[in-house]
Protein backbone atom coordinates (compact mmCIF):
# COMPACT_ATOMS: atom_id res chain seq x y z
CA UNK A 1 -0.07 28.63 20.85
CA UNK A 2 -0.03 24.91 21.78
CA UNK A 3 2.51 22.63 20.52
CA UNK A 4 1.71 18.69 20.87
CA UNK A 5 4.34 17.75 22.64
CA UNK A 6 2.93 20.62 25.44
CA UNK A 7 0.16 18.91 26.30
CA UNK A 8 -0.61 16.31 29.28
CA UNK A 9 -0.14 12.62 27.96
CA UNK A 10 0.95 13.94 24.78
CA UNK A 11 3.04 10.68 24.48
CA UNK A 12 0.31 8.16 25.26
CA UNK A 13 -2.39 10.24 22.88
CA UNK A 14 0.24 10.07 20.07
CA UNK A 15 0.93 6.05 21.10
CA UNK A 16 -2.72 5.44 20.87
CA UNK A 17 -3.58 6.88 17.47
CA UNK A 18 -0.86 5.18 15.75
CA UNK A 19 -1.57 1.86 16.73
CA UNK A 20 -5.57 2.74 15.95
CA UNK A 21 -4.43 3.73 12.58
CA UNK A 22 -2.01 1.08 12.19
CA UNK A 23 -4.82 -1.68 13.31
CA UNK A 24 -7.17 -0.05 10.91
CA UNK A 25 -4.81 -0.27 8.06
CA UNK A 26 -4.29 -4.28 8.87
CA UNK A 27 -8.27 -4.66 9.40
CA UNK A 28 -8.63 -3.33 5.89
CA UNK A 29 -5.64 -5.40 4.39
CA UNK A 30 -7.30 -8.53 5.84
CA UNK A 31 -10.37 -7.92 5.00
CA UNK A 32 -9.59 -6.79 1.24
CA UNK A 33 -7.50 -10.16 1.21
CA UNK A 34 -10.66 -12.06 2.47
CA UNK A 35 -13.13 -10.24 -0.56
CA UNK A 36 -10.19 -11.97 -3.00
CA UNK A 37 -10.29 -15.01 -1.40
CA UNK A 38 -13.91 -14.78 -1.67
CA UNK A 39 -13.94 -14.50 -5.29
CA UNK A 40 -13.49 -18.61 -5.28
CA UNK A 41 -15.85 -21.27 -4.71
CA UNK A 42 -14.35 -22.52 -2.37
CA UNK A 43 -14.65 -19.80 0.06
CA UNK A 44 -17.87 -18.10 -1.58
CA UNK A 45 -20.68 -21.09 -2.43
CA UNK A 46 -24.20 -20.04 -2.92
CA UNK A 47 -23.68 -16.21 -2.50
CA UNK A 48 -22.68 -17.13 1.05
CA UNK A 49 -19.00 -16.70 1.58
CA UNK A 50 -17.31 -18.83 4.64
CA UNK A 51 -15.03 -17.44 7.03
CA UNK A 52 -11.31 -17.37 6.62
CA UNK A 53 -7.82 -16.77 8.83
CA UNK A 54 -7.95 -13.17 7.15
CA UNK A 55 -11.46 -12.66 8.08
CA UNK A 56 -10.18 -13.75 11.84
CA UNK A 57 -7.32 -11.31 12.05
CA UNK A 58 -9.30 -8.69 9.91
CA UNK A 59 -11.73 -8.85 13.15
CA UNK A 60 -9.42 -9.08 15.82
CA UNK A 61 -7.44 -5.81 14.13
CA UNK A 62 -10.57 -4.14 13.69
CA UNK A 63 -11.11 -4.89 17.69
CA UNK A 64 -7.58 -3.61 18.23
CA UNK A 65 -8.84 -0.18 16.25
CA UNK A 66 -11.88 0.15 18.46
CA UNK A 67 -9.76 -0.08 21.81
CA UNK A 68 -7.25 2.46 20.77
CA UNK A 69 -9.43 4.73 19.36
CA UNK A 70 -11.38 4.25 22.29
CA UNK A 71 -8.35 5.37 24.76
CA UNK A 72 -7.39 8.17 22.03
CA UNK A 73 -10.85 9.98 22.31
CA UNK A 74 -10.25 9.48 26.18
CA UNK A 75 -7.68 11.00 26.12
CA UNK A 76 -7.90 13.60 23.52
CA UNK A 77 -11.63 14.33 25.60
CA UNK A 78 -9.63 15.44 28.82
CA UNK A 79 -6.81 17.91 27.04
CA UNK A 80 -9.97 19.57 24.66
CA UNK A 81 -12.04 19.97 28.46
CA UNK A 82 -9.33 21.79 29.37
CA UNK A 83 -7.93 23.76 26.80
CA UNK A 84 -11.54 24.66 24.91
CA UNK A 85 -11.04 22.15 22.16
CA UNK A 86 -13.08 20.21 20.23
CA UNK A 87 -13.54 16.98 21.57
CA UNK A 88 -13.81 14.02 19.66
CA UNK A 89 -15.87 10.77 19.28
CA UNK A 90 -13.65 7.45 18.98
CA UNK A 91 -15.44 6.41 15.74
CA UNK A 92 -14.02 10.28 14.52
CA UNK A 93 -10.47 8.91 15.11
């Protein structure tokens, strides 16, 4: 049996997925804020709906994600090679 905090870079894997989930959380917060905002005319005219400071930090969030899923996989990728796991894709994360 292998317990997490057994395996190489246990610390950083763990590190990694909890700020991908935690920046995935605030991308969907921001975004859900911008779909209320969007709701008004004054940020949705003509079916088109304008850009807003939660649409901003809903991207760069979602960007934050991406990267630490992206090191997460990584990392995950080299303790599955050597144990006979499953490895994972970042967008699985």
């Amino acid at each position: 049996e292998l317990t997490v905090d057994k395996l190489p870079k246990h610390a950083e894997l763990n590190s990694s997925l909890k700020k991908a989930w935690q920046a995935s959380a605030s991308a969907d917060d921001h975004y859900a804020a911008w779909a209320q905002q969007a709701k008004s005319k004054k940020v949705c005219k003509d079916g088109t709906a304008r850009s807003t400071s939660h649409t901003a930090q809903g991207n760069k969030a979602s960007g934050d994600a991406t990267r630490a899923k992206n090191q997460a996989a990584a990392l995950w990728n080299a303790i599955a090679r050597d144990h006979g796991l499953t490895e994972r894709r970042s967008e699985q994360l």
